[in-house]
N, C-alpha and C. Protein backbone atom coordinates (compact mmCIF):
# COMPACT_ATOMS: atom_id res chain seq x y z
N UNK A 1 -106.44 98.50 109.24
CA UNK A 1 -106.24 97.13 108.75
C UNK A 1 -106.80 96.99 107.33
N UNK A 2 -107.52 97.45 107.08
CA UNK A 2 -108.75 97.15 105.89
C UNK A 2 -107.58 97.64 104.70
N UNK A 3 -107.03 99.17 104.97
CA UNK A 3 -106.42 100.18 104.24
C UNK A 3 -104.91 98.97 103.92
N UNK A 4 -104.50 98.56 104.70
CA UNK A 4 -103.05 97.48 104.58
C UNK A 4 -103.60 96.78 103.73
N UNK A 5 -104.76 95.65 104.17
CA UNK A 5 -105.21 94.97 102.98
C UNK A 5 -105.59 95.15 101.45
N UNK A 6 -105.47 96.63 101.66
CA UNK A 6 -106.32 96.82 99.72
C UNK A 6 -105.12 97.03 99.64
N UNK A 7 -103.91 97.60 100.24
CA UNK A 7 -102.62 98.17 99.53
C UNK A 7 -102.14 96.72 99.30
N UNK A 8 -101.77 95.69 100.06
CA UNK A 8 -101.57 94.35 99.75
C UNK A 8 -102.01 93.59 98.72
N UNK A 9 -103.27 93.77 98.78
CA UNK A 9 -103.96 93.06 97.82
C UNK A 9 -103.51 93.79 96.21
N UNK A 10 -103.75 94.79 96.55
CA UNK A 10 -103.15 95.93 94.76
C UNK A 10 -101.89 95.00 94.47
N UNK A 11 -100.76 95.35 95.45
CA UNK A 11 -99.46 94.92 95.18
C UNK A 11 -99.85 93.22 94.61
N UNK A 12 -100.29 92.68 95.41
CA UNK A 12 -100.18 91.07 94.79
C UNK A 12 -100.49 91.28 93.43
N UNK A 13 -101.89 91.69 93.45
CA UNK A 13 -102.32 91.28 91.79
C UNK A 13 -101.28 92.14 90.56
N UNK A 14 -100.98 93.44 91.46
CA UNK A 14 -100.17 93.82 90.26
C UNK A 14 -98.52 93.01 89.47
N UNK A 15 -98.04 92.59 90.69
CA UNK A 15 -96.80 91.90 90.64
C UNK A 15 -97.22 90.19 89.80
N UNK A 16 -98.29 90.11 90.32
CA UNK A 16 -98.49 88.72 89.35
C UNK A 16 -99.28 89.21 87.73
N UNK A 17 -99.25 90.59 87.19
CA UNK A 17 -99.89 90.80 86.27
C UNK A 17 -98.58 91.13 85.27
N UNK A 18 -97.76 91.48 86.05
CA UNK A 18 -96.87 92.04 85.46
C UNK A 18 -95.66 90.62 85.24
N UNK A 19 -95.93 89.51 86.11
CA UNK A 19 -94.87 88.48 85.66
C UNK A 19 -95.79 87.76 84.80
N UNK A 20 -97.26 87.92 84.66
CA UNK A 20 -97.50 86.72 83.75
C UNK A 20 -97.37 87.95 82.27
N UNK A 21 -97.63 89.17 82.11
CA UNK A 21 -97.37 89.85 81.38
C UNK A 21 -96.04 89.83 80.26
N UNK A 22 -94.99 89.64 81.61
CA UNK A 22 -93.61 89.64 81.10
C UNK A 22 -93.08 88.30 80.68
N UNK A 23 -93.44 87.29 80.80
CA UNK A 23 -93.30 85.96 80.50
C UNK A 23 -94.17 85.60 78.96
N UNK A 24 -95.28 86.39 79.16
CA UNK A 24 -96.01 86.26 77.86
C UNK A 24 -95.47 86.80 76.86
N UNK A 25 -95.10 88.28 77.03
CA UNK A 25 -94.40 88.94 76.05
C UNK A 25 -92.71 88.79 75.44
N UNK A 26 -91.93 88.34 76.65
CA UNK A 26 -90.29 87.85 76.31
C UNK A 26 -90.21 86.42 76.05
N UNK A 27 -91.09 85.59 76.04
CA UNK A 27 -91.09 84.20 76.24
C UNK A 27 -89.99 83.68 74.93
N UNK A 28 -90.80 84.34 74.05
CA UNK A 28 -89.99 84.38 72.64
C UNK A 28 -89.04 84.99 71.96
N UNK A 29 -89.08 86.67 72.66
CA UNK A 29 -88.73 87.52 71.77
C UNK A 29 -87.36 87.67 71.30
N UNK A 30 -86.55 86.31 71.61
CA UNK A 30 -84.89 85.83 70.62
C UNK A 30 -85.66 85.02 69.73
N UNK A 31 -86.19 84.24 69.82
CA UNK A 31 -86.93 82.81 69.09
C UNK A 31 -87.24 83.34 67.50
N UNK A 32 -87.31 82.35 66.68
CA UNK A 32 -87.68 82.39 64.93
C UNK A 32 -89.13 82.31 64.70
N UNK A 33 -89.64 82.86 65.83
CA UNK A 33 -91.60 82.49 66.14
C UNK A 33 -91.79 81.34 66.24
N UNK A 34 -92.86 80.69 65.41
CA UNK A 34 -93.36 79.79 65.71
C UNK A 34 -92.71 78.35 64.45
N UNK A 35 -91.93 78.63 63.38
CA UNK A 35 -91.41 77.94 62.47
C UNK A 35 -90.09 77.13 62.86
N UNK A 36 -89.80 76.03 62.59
CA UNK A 36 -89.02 75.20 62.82
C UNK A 36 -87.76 75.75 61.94
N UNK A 37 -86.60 75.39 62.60
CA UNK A 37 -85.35 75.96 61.66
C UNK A 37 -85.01 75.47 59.95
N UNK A 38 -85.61 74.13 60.41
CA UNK A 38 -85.28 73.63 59.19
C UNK A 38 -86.32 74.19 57.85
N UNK A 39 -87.32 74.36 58.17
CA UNK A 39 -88.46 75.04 57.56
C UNK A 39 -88.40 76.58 56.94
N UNK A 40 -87.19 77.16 58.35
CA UNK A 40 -87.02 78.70 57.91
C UNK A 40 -86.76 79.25 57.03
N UNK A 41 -87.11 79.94 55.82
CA UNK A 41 -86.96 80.68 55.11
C UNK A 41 -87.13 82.15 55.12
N UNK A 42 -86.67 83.48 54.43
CA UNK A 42 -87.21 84.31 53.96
C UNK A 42 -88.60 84.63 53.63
N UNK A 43 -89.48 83.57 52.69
CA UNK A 43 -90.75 83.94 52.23
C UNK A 43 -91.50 83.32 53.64
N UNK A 44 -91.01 82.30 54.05
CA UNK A 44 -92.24 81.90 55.43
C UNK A 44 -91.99 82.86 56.93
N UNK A 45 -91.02 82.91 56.76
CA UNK A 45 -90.79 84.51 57.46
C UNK A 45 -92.17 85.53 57.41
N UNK A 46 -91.71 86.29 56.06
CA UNK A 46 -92.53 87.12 55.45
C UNK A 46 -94.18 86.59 55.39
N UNK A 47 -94.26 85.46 55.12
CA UNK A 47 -95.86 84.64 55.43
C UNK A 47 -96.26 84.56 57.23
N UNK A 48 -95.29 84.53 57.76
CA UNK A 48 -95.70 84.61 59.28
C UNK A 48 -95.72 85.94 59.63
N UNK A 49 -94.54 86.83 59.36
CA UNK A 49 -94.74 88.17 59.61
C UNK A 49 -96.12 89.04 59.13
N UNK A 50 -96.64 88.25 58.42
CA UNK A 50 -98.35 88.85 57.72
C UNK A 50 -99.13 88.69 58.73
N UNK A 51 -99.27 87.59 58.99
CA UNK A 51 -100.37 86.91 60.01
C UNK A 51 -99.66 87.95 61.51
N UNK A 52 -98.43 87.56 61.83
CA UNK A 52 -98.32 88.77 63.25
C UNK A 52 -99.07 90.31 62.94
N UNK A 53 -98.44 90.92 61.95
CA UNK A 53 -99.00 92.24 61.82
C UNK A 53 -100.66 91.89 61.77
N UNK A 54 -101.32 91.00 61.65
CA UNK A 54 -102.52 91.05 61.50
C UNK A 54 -103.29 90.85 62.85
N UNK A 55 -103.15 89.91 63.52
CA UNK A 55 -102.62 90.01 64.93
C UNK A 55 -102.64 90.86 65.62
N UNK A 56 -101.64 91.88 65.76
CA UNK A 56 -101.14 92.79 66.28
C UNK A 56 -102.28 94.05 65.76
N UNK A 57 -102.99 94.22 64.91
CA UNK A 57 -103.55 94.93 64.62
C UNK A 57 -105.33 94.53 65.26
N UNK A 58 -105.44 93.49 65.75
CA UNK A 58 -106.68 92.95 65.58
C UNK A 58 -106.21 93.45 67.49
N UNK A 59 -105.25 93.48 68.07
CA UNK A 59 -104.90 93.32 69.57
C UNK A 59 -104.87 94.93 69.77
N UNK A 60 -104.35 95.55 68.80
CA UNK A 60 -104.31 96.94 69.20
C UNK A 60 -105.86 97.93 69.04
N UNK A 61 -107.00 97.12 67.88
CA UNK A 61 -107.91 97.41 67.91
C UNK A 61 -108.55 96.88 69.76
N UNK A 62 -108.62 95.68 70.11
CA UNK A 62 -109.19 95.03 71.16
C UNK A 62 -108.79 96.16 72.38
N UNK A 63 -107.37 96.24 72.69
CA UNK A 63 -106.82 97.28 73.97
C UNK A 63 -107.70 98.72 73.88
N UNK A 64 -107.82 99.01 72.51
CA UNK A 64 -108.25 100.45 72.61
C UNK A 64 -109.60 100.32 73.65
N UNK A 65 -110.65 99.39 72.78
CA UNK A 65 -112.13 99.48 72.73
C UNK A 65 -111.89 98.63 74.42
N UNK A 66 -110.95 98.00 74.68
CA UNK A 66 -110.84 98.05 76.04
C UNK A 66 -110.52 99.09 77.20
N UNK A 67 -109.97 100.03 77.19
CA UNK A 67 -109.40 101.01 77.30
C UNK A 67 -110.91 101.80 77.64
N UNK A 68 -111.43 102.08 76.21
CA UNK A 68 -112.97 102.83 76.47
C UNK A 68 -113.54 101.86 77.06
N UNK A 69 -113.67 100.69 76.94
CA UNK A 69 -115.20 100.37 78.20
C UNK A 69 -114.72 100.17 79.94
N UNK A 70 -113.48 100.16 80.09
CA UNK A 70 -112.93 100.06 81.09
C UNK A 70 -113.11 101.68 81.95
N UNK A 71 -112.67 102.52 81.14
CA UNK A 71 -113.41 103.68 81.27
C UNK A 71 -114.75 104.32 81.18
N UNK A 72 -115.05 103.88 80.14
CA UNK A 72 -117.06 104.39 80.67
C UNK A 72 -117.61 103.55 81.14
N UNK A 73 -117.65 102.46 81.57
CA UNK A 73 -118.54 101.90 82.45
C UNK A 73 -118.08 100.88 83.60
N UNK A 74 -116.72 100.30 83.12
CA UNK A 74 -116.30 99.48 84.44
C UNK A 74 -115.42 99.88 85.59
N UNK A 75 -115.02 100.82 85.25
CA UNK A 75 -114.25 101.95 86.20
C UNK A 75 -113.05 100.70 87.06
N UNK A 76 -112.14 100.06 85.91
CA UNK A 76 -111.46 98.96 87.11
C UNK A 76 -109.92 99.41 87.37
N UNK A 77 -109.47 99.05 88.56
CA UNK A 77 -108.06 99.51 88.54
C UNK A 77 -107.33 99.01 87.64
N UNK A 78 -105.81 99.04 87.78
CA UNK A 78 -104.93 98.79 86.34
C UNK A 78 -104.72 97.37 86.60
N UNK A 79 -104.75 96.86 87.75
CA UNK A 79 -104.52 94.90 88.00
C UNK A 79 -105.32 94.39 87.83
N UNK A 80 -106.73 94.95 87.26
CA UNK A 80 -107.82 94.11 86.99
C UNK A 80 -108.07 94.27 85.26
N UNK A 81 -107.42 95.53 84.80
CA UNK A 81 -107.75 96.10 83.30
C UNK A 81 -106.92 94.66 82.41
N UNK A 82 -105.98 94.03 82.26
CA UNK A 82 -105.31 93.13 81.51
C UNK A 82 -106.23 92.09 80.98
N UNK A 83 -107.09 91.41 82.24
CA UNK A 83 -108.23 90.11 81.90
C UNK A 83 -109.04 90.87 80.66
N UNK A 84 -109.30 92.25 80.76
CA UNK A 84 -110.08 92.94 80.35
C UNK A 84 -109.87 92.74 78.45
N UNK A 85 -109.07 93.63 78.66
CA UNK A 85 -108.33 93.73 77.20
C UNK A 85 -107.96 92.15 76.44
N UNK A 86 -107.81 91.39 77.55
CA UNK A 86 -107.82 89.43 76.71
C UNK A 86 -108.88 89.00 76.59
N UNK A 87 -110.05 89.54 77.22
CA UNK A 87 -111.28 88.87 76.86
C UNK A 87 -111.70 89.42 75.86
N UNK A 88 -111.80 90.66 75.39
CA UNK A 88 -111.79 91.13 74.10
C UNK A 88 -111.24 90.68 73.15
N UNK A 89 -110.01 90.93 73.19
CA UNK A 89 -108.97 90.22 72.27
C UNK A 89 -109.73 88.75 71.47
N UNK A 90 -109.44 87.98 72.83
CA UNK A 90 -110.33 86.35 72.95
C UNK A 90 -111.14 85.88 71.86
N UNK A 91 -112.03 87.04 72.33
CA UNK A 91 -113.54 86.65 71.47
C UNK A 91 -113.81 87.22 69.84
N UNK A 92 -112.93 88.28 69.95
CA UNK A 92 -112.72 88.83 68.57
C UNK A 92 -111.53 87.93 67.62
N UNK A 93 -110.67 87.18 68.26
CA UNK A 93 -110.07 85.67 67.73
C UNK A 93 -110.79 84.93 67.36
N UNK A 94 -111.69 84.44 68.32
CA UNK A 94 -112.56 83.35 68.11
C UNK A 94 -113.39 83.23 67.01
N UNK A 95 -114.06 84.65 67.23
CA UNK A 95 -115.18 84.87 65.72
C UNK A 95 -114.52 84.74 64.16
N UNK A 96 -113.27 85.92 64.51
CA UNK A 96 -112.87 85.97 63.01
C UNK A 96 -112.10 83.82 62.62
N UNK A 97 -111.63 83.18 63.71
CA UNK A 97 -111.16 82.10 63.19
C UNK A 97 -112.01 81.05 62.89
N UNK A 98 -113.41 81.70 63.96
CA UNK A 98 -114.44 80.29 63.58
C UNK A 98 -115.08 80.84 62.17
N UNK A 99 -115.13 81.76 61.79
CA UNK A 99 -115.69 82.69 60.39
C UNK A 99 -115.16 82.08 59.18
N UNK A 100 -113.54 81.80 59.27
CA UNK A 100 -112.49 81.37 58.28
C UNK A 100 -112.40 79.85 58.38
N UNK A 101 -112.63 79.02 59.28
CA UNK A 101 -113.19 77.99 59.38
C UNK A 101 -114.29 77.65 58.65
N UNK A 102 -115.33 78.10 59.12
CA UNK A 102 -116.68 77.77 58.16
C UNK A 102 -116.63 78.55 56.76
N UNK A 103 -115.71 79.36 56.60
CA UNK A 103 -115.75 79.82 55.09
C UNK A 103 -115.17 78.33 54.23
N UNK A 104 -113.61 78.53 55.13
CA UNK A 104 -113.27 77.43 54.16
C UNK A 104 -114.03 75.70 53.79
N UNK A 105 -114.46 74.86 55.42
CA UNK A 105 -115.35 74.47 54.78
C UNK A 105 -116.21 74.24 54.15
N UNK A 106 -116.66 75.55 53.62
CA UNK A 106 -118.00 75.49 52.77
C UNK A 106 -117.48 75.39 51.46
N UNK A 107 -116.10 75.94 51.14
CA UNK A 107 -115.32 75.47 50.06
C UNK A 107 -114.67 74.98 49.62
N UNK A 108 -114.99 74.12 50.80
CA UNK A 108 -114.14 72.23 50.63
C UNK A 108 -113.05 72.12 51.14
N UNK A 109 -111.98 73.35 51.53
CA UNK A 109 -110.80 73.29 51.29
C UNK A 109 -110.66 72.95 53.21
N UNK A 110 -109.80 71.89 53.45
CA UNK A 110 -109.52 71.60 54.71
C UNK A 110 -108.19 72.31 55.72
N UNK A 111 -108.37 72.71 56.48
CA UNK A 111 -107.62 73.45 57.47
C UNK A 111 -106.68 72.65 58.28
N UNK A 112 -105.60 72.49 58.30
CA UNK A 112 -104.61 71.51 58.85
C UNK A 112 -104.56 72.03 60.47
N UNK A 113 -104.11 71.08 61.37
CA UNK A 113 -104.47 71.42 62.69
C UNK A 113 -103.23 71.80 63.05
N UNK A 114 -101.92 72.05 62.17
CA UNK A 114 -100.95 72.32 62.11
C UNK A 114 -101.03 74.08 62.21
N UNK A 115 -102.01 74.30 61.03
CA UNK A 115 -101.55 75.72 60.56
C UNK A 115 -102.59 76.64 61.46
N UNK A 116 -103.76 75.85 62.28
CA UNK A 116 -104.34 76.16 63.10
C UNK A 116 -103.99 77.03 64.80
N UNK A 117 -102.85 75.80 65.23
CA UNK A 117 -102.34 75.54 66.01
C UNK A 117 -100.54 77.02 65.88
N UNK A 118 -100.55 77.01 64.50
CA UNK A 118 -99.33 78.48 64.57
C UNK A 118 -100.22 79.64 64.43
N UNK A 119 -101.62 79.56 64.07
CA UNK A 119 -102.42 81.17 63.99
C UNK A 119 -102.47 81.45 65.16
N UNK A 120 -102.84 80.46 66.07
CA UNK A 120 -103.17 80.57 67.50
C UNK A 120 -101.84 80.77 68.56
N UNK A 121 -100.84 80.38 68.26
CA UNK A 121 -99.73 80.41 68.59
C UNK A 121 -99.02 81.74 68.56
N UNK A 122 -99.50 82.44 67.54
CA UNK A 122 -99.08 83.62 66.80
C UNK A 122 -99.70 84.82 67.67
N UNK A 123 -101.18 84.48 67.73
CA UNK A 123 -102.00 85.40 68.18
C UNK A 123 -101.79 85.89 70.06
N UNK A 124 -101.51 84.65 70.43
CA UNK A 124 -101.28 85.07 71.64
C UNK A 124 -99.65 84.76 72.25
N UNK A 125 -98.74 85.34 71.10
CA UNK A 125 -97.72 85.21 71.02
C UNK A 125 -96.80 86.72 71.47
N UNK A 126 -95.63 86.89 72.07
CA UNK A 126 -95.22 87.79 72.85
C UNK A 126 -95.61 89.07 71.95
N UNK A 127 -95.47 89.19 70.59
CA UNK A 127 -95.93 90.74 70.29
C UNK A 127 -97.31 91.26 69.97
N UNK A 128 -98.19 90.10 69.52
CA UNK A 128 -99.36 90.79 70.08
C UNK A 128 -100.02 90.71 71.31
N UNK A 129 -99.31 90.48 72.18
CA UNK A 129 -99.98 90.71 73.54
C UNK A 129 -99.32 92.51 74.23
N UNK A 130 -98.15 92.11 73.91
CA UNK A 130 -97.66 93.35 73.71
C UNK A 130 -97.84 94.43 73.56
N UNK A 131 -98.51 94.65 72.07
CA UNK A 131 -99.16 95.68 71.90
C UNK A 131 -100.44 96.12 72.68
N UNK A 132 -101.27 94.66 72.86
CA UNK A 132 -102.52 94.50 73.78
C UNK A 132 -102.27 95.54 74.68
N UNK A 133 -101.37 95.16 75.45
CA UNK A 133 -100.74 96.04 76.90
C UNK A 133 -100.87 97.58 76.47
N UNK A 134 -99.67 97.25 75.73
CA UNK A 134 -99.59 99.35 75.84
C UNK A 134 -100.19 99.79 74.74
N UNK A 135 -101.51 99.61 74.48
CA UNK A 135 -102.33 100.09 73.73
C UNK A 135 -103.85 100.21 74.91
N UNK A 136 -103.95 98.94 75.38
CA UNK A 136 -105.02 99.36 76.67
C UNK A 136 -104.55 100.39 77.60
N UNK A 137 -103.15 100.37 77.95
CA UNK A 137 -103.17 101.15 79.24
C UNK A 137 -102.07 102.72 78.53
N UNK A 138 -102.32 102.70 76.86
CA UNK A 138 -102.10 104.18 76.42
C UNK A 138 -103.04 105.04 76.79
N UNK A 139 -102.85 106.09 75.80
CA UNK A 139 -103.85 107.37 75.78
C UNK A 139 -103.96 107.88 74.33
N UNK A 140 -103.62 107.27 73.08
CA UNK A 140 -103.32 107.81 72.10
C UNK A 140 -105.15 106.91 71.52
N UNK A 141 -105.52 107.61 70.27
CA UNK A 141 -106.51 107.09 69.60
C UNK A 141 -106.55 106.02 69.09
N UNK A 142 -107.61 105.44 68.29
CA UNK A 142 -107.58 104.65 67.34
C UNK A 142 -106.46 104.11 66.46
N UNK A 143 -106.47 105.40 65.33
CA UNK A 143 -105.49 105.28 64.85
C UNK A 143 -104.00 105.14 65.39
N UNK A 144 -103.93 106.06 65.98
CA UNK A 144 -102.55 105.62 66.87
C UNK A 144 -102.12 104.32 67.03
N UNK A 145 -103.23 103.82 67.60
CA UNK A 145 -103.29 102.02 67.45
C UNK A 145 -102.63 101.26 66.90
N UNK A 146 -103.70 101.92 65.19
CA UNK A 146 -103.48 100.88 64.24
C UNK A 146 -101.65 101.08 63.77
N UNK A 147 -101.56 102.22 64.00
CA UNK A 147 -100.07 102.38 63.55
C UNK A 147 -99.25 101.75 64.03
N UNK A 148 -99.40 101.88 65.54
CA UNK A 148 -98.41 101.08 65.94
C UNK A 148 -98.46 99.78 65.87
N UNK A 149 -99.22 99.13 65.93
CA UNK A 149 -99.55 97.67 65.64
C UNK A 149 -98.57 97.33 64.01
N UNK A 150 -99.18 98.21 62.98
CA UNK A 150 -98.29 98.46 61.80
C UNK A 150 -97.11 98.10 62.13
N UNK A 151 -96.47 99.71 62.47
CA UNK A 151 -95.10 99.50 63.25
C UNK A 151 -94.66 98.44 63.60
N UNK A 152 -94.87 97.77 64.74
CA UNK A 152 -94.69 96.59 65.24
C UNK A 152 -94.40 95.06 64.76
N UNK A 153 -95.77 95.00 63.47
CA UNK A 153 -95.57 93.96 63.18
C UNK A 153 -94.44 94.39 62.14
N UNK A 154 -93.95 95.16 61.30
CA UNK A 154 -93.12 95.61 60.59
C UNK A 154 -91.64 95.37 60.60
N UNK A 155 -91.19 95.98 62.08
CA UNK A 155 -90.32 95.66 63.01
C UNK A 155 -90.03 94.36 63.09
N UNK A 156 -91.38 93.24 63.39
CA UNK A 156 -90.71 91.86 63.72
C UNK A 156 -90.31 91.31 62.59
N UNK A 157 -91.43 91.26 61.61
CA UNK A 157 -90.41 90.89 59.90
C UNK A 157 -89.24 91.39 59.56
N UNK A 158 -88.62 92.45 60.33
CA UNK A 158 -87.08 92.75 59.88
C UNK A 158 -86.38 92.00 60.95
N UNK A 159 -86.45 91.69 62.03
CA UNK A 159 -86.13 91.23 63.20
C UNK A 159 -85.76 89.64 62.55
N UNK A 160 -86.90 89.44 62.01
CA UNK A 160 -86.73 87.38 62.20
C UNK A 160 -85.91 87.48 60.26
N UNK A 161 -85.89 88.58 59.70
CA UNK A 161 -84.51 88.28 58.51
C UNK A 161 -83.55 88.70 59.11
N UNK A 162 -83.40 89.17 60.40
CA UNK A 162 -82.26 89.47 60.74
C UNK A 162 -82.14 88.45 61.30
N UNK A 163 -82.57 87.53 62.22
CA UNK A 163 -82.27 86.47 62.95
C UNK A 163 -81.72 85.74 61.80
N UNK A 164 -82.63 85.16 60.94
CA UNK A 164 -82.10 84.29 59.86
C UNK A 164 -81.11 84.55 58.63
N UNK A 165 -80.73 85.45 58.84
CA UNK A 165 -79.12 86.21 58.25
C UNK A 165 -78.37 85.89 59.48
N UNK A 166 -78.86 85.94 60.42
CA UNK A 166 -77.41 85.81 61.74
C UNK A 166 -77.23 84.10 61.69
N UNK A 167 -78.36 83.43 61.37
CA UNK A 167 -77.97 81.96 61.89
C UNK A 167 -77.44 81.52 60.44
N UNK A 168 -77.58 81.98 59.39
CA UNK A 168 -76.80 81.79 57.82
C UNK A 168 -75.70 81.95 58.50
N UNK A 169 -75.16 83.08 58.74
CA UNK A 169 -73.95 82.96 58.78
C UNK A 169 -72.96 82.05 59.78
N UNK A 170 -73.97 82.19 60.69
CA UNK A 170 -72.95 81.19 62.02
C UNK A 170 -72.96 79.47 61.34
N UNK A 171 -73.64 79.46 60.48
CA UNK A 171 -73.34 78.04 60.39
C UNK A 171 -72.31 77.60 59.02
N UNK A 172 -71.58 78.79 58.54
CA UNK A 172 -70.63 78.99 58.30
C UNK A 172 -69.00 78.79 58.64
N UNK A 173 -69.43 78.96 60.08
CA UNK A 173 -68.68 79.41 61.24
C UNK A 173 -67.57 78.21 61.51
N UNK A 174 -66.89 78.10 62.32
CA UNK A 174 -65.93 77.07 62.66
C UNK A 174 -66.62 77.32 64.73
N UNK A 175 -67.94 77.44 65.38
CA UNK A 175 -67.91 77.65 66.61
C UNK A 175 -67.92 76.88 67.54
N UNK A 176 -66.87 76.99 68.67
CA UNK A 176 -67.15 76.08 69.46
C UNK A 176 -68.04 75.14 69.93
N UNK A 177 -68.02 74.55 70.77
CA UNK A 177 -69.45 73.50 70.72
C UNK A 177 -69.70 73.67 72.21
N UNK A 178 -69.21 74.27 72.87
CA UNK A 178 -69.86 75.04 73.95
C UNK A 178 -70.94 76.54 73.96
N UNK A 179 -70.92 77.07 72.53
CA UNK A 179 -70.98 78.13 72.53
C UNK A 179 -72.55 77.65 70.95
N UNK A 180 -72.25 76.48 70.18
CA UNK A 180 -73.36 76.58 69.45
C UNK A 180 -74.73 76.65 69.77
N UNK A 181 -75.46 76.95 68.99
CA UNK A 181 -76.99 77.20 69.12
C UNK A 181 -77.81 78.34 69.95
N UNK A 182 -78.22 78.70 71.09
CA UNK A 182 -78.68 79.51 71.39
C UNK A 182 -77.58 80.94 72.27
N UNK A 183 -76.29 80.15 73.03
CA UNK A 183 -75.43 80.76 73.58
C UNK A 183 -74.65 82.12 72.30
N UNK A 184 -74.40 81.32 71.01
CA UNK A 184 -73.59 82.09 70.27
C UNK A 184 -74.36 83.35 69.54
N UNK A 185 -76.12 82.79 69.63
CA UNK A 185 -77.18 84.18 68.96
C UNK A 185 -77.14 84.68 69.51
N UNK A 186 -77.08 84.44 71.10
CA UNK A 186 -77.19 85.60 71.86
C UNK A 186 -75.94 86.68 72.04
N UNK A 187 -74.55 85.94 71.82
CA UNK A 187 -74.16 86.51 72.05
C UNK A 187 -73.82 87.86 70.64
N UNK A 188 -74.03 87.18 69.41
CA UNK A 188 -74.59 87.74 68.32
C UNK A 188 -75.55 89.00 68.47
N UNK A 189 -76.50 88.85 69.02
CA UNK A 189 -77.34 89.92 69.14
C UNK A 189 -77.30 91.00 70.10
N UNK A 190 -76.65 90.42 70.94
CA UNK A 190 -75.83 91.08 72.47
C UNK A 190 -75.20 92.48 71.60
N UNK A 191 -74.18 91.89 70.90
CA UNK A 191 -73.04 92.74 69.96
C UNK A 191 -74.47 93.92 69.13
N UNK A 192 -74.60 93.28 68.25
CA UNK A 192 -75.66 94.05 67.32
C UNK A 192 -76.89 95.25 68.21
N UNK A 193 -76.75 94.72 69.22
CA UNK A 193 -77.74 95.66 70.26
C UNK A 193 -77.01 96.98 70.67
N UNK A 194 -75.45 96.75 70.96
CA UNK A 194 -74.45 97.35 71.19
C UNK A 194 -74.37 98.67 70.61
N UNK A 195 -74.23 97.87 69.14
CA UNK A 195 -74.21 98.66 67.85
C UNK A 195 -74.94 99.62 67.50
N UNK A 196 -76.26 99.23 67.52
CA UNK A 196 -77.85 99.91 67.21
C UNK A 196 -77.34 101.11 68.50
N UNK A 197 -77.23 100.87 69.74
CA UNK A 197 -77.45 101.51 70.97
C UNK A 197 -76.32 102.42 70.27
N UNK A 198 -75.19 102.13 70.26
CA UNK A 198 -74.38 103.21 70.22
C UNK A 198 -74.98 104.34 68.90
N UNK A 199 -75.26 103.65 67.84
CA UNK A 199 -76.12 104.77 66.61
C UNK A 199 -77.03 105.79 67.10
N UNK A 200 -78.14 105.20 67.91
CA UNK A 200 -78.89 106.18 68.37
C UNK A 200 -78.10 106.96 69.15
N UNK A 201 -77.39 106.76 70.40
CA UNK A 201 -76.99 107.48 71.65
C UNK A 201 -77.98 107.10 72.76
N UNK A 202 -76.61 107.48 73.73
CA UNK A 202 -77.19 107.65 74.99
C UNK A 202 -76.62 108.57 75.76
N UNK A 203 -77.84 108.68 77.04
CA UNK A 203 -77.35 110.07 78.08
C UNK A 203 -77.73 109.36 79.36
N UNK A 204 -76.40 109.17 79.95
CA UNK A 204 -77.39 108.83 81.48
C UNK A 204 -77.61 109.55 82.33
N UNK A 205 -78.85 108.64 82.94
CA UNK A 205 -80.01 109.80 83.53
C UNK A 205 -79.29 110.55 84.46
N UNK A 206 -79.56 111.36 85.09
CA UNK A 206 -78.92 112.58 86.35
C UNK A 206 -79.79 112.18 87.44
């Protein structure tokens, strides 16, 4: 009985780690981040894509050094390692934003609860949690890390000029009105995924 219960119990927590995981990380990942359309540009793009890669680098540092203490001293299974790697994350947010907070007040300059509210938005936003993940539960170093975090945030700044080249053009368009706004990107990106897929190749599995 005992042996049913830990296998039960594993399965629960893992299945609910992995939907709040997957909800955290896809929640967005069609979306223009955190910027309003009308607002969207190229350079605020590129100004948000800074702050993700920064992010993403501050999350891929947190997973590692989670990773090692999870291993030398807390010895926890993999459905308990996630809290792990966010409480890190967490607190290493907290410091560096309450740091930039009291910097800037000390130099008068006031922090809008606007631009507050997208750092934070950003930070625990589908790609740096992302990385969080498969950087805690990798095997590659430090550096490895930081690269990919690099990588990553790199990737999404080409991603959201590609989004905003796709919605330039559709509003060009003559498109149905069953099909405007989120139905026609997708089906936009559907195609373009197609595309990419067929460039690389594929082999299916045996």
């Amino acid at each position: 009985m005992s042996v049913l219960w830990i296998t039960l119990k594993g399965m629960f927590f893992t299945a609910l780690t992995a939907a709040i995981s997957e909800n955290l990380v896809f929640v967005r990942a069609f979306g223009m981040g955190e910027l309003d359309y009308e607002d969207f540009t190229p350079r605020r793009a590129l100004e948000e894509g800074y702050i993700v890669t920064l992010m993403s680098v501050l999350a891929a540092a947190s997973g590692w050094m989670g990773r090692w203490l999870v291993g030398e001293y807390l010895h926890l299974p993999n459905h308990l390692q996630p809290p792990v790697f966010l409480g890190i994350f967490t607190a290493f947010f907290l410091l560096i934003m309450g740091g930039i907070l009291i910097w800037r007040k000390k130099q008068g300059k006031v922090t809008s609860k606007k631009r507050y509210k997208l750092h934070t938005a950003i930070a625990f936003g589908f790609l740096p949690l992302g990385v969080l993940l498969v950087t805690g539960f990798g095997t590659g170093g430090m550096g490895e890390a930081l690269w990919m975090a690099l990588g990553a945030g790199g990737g999404y700044v080409l991603a959201m000029l590609l989004c905003w080249s796709i919605r330039e053009r559709l509003d060009l368009c003559d498109i149905p009105k069953a099909f405007r706004g989120a139905p026609i990107l997708f089906i936009y990106l559907g195609l373009l995924s197609l595309a990419l897929f067929g460039l690389v190749g594929h082999q299916l599995a045996l």
